[in-house]
PDB file of N, CA and C in Angstrom:
ATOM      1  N   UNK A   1     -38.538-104.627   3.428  1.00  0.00           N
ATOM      2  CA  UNK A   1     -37.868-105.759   2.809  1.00  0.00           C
ATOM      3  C   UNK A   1     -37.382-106.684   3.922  1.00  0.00           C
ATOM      4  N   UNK A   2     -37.459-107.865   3.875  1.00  0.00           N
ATOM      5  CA  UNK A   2     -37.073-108.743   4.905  1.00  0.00           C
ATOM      6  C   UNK A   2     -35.820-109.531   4.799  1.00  0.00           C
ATOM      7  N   UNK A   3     -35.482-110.103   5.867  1.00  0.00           N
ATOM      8  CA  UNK A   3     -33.903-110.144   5.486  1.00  0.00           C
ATOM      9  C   UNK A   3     -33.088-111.726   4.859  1.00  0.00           C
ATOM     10  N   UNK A   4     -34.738-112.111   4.633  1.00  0.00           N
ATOM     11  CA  UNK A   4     -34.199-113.396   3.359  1.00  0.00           C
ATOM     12  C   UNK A   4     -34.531-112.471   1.577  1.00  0.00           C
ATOM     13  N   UNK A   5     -34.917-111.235   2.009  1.00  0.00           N
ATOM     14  CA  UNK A   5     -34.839-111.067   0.523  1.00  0.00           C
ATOM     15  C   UNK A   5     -34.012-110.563  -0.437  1.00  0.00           C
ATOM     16  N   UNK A   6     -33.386-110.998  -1.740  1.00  0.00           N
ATOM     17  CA  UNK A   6     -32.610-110.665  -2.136  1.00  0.00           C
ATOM     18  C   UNK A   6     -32.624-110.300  -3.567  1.00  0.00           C
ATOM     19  N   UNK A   7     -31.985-109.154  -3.991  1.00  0.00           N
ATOM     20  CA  UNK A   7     -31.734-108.427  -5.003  1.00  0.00           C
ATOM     21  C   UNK A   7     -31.752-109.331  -6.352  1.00  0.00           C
ATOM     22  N   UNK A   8     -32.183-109.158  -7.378  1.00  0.00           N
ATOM     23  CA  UNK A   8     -32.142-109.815  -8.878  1.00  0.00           C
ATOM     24  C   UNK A   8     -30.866-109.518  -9.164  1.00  0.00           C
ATOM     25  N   UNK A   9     -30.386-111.080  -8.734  1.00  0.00           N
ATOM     26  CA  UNK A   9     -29.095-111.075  -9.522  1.00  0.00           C
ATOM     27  C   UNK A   9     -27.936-110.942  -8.415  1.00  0.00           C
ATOM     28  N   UNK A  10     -28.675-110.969  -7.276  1.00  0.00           N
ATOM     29  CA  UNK A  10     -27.566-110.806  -5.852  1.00  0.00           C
ATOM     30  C   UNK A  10     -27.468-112.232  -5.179  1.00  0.00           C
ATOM     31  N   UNK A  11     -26.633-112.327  -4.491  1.00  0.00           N
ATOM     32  CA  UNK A  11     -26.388-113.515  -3.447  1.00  0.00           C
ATOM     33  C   UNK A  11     -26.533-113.571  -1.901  1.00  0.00           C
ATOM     34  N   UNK A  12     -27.482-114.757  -2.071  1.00  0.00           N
ATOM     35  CA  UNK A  12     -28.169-115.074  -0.592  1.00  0.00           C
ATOM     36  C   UNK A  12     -27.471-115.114   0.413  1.00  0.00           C
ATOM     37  N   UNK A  13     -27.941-114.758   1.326  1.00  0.00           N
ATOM     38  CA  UNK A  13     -26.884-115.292   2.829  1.00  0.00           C
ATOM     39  C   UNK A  13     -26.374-116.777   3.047  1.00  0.00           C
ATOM     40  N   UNK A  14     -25.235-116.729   3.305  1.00  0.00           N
ATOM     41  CA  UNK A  14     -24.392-118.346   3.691  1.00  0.00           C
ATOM     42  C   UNK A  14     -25.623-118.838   4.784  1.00  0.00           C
ATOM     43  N   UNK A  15     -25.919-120.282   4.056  1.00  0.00           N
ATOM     44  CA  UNK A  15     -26.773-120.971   4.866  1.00  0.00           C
ATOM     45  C   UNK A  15     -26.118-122.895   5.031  1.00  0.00           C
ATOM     46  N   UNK A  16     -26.958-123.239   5.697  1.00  0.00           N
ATOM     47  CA  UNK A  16     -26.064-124.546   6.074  1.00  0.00           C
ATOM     48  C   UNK A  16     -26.752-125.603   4.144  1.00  0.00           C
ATOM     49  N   UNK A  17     -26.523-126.506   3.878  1.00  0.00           N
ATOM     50  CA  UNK A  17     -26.386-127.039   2.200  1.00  0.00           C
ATOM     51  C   UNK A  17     -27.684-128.086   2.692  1.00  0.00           C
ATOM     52  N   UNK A  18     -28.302-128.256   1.510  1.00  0.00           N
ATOM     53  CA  UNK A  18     -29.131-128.752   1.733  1.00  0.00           C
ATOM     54  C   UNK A  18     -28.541-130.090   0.483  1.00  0.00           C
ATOM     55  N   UNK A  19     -29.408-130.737   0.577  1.00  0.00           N
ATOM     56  CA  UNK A  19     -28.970-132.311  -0.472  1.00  0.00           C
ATOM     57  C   UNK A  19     -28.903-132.205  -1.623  1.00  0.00           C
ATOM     58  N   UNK A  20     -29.756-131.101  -2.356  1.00  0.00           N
ATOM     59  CA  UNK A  20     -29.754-130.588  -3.385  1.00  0.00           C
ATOM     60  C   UNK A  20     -28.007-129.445  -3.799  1.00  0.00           C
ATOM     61  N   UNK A  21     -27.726-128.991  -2.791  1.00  0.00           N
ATOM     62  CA  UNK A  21     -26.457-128.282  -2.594  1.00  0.00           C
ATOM     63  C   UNK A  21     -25.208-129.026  -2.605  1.00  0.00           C
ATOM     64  N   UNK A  22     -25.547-130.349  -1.756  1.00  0.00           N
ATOM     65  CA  UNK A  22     -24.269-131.248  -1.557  1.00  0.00           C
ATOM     66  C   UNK A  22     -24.182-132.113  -3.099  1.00  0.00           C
ATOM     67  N   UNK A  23     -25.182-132.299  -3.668  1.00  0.00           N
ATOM     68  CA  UNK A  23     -25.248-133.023  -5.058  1.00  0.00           C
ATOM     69  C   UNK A  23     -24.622-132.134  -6.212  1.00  0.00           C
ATOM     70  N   UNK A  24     -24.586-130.864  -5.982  1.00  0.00           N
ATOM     71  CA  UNK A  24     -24.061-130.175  -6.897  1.00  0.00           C
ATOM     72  C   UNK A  24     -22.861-130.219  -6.993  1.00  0.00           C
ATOM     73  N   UNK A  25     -22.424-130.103  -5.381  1.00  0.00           N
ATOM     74  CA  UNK A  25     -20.598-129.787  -5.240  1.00  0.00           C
ATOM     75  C   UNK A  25     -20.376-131.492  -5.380  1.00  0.00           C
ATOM     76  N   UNK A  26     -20.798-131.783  -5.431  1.00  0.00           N
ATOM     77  CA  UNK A  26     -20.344-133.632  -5.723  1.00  0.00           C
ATOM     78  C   UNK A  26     -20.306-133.749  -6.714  1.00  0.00           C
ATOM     79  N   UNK A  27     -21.465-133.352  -7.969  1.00  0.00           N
ATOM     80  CA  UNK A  27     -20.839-133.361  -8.907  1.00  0.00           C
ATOM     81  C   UNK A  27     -19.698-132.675  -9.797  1.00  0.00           C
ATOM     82  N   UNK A  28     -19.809-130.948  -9.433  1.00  0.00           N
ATOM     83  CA  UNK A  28     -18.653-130.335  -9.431  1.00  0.00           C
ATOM     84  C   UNK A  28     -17.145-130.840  -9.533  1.00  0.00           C
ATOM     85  N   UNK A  29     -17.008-131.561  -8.360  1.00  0.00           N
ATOM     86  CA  UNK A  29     -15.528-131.903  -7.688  1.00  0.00           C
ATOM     87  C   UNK A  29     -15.300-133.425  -8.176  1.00  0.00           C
ATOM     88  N   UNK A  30     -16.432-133.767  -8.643  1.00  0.00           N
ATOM     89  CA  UNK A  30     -15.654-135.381  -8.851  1.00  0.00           C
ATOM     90  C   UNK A  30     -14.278-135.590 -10.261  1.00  0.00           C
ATOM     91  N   UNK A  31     -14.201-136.520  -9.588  1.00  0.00           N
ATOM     92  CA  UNK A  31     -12.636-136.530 -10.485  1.00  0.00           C
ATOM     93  C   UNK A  31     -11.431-135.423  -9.703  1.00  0.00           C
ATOM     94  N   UNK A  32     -11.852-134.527  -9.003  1.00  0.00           N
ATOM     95  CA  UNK A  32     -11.029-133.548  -8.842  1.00  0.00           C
ATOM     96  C   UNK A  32     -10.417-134.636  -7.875  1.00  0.00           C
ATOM     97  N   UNK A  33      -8.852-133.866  -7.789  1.00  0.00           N
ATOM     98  CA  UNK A  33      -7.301-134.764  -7.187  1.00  0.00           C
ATOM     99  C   UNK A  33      -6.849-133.854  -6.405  1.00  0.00           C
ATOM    100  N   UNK A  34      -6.154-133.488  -5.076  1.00  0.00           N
ATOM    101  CA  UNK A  34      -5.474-132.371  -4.568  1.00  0.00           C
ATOM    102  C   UNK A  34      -5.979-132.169  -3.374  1.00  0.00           C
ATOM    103  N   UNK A  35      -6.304-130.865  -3.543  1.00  0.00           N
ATOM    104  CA  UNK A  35      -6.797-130.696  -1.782  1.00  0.00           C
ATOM    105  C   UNK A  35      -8.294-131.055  -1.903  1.00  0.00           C
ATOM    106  N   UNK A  36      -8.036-131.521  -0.374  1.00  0.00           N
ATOM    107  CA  UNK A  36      -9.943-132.194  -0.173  1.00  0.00           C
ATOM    108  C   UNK A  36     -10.626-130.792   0.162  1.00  0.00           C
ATOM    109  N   UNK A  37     -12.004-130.624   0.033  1.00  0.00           N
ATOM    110  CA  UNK A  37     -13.228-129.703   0.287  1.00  0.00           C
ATOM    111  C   UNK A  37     -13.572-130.218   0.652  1.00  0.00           C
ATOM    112  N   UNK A  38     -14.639-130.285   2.087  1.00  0.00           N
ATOM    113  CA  UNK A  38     -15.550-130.418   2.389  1.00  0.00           C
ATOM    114  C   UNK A  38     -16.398-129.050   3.327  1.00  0.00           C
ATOM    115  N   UNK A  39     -17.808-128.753   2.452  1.00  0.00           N
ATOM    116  CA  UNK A  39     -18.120-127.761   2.376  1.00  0.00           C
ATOM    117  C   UNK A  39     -19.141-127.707   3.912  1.00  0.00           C
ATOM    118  N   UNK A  40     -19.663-126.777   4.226  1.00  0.00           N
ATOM    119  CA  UNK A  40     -19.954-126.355   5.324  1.00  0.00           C
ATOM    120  C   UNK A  40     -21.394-125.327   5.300  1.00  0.00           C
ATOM    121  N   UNK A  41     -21.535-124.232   4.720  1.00  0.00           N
ATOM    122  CA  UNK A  41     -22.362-123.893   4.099  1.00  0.00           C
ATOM    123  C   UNK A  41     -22.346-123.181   2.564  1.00  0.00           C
ATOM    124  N   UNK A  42     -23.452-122.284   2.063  1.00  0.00           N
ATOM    125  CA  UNK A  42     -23.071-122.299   0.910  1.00  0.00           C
ATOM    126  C   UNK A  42     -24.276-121.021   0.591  1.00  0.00           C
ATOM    127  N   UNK A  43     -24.122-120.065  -0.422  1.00  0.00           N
ATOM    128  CA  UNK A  43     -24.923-119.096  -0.675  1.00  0.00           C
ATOM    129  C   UNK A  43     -25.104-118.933  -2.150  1.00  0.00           C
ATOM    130  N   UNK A  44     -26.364-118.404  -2.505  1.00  0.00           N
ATOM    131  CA  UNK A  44     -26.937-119.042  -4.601  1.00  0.00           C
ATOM    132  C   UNK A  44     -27.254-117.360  -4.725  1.00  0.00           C
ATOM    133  N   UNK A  45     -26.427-117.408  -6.433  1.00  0.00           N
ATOM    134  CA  UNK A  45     -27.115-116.688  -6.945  1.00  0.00           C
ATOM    135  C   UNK A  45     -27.708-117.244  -8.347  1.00  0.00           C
ATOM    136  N   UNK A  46     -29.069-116.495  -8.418  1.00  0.00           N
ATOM    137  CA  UNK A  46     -29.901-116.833  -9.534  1.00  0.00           C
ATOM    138  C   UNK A  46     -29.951-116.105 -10.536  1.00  0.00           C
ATOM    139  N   UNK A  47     -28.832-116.104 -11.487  1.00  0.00           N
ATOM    140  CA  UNK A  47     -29.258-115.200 -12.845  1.00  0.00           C
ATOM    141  C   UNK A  47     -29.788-116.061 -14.050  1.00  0.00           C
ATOM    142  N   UNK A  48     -28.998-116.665 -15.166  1.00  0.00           N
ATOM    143  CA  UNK A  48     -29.434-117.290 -16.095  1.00  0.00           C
ATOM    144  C   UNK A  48     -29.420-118.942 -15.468  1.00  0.00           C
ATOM    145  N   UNK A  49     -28.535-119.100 -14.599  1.00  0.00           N
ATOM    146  CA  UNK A  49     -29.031-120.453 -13.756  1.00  0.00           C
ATOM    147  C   UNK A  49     -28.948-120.520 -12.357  1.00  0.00           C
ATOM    148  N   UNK A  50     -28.228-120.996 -11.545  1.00  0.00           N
ATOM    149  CA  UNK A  50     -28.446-120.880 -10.355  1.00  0.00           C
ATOM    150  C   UNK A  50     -26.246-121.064 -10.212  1.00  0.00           C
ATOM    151  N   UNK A  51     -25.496-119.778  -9.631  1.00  0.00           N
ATOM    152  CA  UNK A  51     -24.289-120.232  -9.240  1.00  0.00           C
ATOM    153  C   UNK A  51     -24.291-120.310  -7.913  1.00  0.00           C
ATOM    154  N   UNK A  52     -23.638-121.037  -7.198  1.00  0.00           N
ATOM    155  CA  UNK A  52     -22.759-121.328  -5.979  1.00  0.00           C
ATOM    156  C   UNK A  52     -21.562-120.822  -5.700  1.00  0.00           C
ATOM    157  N   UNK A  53     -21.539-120.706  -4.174  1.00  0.00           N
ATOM    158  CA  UNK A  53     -20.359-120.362  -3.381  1.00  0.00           C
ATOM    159  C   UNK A  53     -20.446-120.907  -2.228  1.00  0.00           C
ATOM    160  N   UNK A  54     -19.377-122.189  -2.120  1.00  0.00           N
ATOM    161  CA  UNK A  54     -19.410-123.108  -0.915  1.00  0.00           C
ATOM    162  C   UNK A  54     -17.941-122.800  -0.057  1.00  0.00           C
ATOM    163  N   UNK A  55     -18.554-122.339   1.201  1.00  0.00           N
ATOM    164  CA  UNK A  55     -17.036-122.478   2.231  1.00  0.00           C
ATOM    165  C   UNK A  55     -17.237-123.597   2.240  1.00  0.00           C
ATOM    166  N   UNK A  56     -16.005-124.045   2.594  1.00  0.00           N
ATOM    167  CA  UNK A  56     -14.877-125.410   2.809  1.00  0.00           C
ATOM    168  C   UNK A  56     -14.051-125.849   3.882  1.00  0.00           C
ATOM    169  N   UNK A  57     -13.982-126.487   4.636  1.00  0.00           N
ATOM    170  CA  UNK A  57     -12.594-126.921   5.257  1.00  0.00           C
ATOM    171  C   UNK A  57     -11.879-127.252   4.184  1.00  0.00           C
ATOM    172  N   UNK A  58     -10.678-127.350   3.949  1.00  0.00           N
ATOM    173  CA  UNK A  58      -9.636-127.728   2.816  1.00  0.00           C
ATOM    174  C   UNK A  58      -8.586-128.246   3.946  1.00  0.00           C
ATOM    175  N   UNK A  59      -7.883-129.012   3.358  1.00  0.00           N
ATOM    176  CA  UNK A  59      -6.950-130.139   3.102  1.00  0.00           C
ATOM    177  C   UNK A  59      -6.092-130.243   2.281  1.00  0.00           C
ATOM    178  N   UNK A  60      -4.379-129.875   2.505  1.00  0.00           N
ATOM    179  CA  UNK A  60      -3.897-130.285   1.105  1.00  0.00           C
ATOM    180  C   UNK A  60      -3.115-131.359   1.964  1.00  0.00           C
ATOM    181  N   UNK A  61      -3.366-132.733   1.003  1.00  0.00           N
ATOM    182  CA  UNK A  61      -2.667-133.708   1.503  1.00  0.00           C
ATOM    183  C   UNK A  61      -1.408-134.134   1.638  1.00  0.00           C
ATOM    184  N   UNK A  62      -0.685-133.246   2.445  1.00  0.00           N
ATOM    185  CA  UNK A  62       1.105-133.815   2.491  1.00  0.00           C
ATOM    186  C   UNK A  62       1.434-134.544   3.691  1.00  0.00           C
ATOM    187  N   UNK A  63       2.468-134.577   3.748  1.00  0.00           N
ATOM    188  CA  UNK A  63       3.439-135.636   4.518  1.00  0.00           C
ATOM    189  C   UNK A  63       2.701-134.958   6.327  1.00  0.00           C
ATOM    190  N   UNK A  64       2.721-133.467   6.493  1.00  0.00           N
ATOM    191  CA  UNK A  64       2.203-132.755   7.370  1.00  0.00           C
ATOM    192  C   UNK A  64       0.652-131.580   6.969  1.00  0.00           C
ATOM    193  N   UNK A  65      -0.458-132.687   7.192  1.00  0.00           N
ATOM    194  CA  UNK A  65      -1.781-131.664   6.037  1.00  0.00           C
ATOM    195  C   UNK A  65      -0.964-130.253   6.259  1.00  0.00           C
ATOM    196  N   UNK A  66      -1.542-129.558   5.399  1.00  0.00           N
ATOM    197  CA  UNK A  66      -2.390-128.289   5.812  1.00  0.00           C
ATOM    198  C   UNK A  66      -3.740-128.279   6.102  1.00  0.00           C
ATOM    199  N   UNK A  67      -4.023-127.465   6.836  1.00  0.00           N
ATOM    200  CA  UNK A  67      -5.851-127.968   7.075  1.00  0.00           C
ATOM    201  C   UNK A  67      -6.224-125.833   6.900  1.00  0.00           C
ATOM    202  N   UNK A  68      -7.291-125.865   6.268  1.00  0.00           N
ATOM    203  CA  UNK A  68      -7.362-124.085   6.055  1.00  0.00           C
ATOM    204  C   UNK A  68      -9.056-124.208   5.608  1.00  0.00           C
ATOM    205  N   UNK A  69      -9.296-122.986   5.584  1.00  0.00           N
ATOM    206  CA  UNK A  69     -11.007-122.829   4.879  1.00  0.00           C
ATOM    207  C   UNK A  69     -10.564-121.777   3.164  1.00  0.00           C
ATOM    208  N   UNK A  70     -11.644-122.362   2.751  1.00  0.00           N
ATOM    209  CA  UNK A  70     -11.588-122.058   1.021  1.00  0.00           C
ATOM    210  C   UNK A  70     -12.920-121.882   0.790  1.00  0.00           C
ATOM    211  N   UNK A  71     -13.151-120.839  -0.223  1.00  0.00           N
ATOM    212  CA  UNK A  71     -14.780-120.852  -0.992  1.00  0.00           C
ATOM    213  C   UNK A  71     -14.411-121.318  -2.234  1.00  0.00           C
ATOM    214  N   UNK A  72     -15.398-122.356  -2.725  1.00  0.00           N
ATOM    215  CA  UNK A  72     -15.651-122.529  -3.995  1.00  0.00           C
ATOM    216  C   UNK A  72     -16.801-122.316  -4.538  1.00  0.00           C
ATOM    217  N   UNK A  73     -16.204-121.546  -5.804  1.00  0.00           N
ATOM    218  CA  UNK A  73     -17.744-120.990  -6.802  1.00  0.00           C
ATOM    219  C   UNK A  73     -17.678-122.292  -7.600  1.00  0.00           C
ATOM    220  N   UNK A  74     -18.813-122.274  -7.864  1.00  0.00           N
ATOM    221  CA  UNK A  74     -19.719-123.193  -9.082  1.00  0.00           C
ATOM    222  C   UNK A  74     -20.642-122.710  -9.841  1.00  0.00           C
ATOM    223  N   UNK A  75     -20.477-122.413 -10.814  1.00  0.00           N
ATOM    224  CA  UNK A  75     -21.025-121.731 -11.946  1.00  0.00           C
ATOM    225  C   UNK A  75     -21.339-122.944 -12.974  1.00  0.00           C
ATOM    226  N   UNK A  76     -22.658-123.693 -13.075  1.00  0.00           N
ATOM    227  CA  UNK A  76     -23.521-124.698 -13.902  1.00  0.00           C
ATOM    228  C   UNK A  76     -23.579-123.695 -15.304  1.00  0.00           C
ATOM    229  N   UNK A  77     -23.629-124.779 -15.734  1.00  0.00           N
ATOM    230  CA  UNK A  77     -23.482-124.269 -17.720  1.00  0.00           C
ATOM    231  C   UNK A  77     -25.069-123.454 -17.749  1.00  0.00           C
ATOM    232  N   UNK A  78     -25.622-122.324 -18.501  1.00  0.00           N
ATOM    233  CA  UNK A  78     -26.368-121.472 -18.370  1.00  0.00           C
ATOM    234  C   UNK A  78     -27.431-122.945 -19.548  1.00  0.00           C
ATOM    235  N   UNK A  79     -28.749-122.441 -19.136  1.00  0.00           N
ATOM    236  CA  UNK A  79     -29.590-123.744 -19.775  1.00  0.00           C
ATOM    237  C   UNK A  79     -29.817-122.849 -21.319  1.00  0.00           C
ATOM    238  N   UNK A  80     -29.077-121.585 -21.470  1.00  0.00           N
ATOM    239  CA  UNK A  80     -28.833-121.121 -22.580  1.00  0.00           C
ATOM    240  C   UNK A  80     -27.254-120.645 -23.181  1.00  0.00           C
ATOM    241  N   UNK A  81     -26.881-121.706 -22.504  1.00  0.00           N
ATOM    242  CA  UNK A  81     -25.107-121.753 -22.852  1.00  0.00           C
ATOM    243  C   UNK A  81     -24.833-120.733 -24.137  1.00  0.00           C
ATOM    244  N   UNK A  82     -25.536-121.292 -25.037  1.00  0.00           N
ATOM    245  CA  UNK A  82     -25.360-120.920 -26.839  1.00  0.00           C
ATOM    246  C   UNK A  82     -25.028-120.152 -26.934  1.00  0.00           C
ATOM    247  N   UNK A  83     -25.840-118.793 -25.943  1.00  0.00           N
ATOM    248  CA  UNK A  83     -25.638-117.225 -25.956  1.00  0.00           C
ATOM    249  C   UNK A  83     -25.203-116.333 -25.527  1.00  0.00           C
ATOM    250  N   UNK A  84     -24.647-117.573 -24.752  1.00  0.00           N
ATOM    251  CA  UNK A  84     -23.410-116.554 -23.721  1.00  0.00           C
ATOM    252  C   UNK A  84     -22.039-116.598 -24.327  1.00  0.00           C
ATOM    253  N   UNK A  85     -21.491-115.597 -24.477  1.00  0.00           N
ATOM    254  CA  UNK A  85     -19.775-115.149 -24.866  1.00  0.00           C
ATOM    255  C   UNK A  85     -18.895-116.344 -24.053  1.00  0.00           C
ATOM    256  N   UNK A  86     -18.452-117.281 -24.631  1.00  0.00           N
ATOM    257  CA  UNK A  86     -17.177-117.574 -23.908  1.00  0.00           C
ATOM    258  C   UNK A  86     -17.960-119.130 -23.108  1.00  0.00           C
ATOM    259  N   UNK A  87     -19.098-119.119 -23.094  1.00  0.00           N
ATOM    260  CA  UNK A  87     -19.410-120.130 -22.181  1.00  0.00           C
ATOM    261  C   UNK A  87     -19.980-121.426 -23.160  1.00  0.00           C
ATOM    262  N   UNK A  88     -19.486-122.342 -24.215  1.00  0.00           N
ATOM    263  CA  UNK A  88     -19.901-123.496 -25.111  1.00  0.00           C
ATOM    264  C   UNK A  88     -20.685-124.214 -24.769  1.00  0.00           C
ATOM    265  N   UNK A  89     -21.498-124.015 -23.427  1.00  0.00           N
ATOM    266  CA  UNK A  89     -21.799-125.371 -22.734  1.00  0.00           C
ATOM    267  C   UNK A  89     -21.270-126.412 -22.664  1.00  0.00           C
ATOM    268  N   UNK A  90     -19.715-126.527 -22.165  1.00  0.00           N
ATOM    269  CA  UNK A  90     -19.009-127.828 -22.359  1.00  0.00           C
ATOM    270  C   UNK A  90     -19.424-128.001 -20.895  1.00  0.00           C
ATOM    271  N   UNK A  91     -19.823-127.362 -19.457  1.00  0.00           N
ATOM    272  CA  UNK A  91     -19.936-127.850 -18.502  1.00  0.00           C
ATOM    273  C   UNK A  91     -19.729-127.153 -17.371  1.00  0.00           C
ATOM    274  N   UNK A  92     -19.617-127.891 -16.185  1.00  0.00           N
ATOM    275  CA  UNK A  92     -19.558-126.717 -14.773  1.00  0.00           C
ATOM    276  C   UNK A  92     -18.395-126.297 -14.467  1.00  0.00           C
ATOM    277  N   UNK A  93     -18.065-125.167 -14.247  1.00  0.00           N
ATOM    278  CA  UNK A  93     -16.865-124.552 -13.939  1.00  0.00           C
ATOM    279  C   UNK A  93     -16.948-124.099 -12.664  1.00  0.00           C
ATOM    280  N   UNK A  94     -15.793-124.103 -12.104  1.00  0.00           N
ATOM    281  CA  UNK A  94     -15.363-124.201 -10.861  1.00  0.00           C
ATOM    282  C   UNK A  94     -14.143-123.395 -10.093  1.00  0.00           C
ATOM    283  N   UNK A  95     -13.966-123.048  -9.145  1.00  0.00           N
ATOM    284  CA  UNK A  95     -12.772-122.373  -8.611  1.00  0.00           C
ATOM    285  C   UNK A  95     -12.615-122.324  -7.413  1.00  0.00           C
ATOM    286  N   UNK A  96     -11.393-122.430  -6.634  1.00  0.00           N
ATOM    287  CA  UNK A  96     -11.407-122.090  -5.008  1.00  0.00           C
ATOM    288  C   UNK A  96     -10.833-120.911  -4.977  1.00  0.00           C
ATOM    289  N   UNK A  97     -11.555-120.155  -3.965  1.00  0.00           N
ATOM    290  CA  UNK A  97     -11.017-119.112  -3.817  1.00  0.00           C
ATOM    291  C   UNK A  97     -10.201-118.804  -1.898  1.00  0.00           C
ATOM    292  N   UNK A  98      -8.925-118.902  -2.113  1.00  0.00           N
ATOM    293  CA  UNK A  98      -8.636-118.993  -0.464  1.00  0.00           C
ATOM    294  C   UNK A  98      -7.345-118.240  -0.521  1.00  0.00           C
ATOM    295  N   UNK A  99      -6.783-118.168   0.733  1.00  0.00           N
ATOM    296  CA  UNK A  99      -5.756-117.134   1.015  1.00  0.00           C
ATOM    297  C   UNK A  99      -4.569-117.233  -0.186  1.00  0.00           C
ATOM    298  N   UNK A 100      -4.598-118.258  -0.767  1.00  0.00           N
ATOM    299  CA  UNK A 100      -3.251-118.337  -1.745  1.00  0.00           C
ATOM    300  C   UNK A 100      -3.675-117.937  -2.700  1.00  0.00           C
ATOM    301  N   UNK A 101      -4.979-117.571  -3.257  1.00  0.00           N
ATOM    302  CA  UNK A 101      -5.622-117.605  -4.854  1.00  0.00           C
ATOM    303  C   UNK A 101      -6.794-116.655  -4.502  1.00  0.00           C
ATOM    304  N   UNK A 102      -6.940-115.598  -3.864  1.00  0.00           N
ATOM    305  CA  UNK A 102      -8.137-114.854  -4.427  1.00  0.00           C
ATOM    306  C   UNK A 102      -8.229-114.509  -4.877  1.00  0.00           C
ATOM    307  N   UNK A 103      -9.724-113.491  -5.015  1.00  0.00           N
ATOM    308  CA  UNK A 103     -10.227-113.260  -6.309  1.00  0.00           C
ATOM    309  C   UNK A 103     -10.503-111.811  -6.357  1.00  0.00           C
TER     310      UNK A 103
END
């Protein structure tokens, strides 16, 4: 087995984002208010669609930043939303996960 290959249903090695990667977390985060992300690399898993997990520099903007690293998952609505428990297809869901909030 070689060491880009990965398990059904496992997650790839952190790699640097490609345009297709940065378009996702752009759309993800827009509208979002608070601390800035800007992501760095990022690793996919492929089950019913494709989720994300992007490290971050983070930013929370005060009087004195904080400046810290954060992962955010991105989990895209399944292209069979309907049938999943809990998931309406209202849209992409999102989370940071960093020293104040893990998971």
């Amino acid at each position: 087995m070689s060491e880009q290959a990965v398990l059904v249903g496992g997650w790839t090695a952190y790699h640097k984002l490609t345009a297709e990667d940065q378009a996702v977390f752009d759309q993800a985060l827009k509208g979002f208010v608070g601390v800035q992300y800007v992501p760095f690399e990022v690793c996919t898993q492929v089950v019913a669609g494709t989720n994300y997990r992007f490290k971050c520099k983070s930013t929370v903007p005060l009087a004195k930043p904080i400046h810290g690293e954060a992962v955010v998952q991105i989990f895209p609505p399944s292209p069979r939303s309907d049938l999943v428990a809990g998931q309406g297809g209202e849209g992409e869901r999102s989370q940071a996960v960093g020293p104040n909030n893990q998971q």
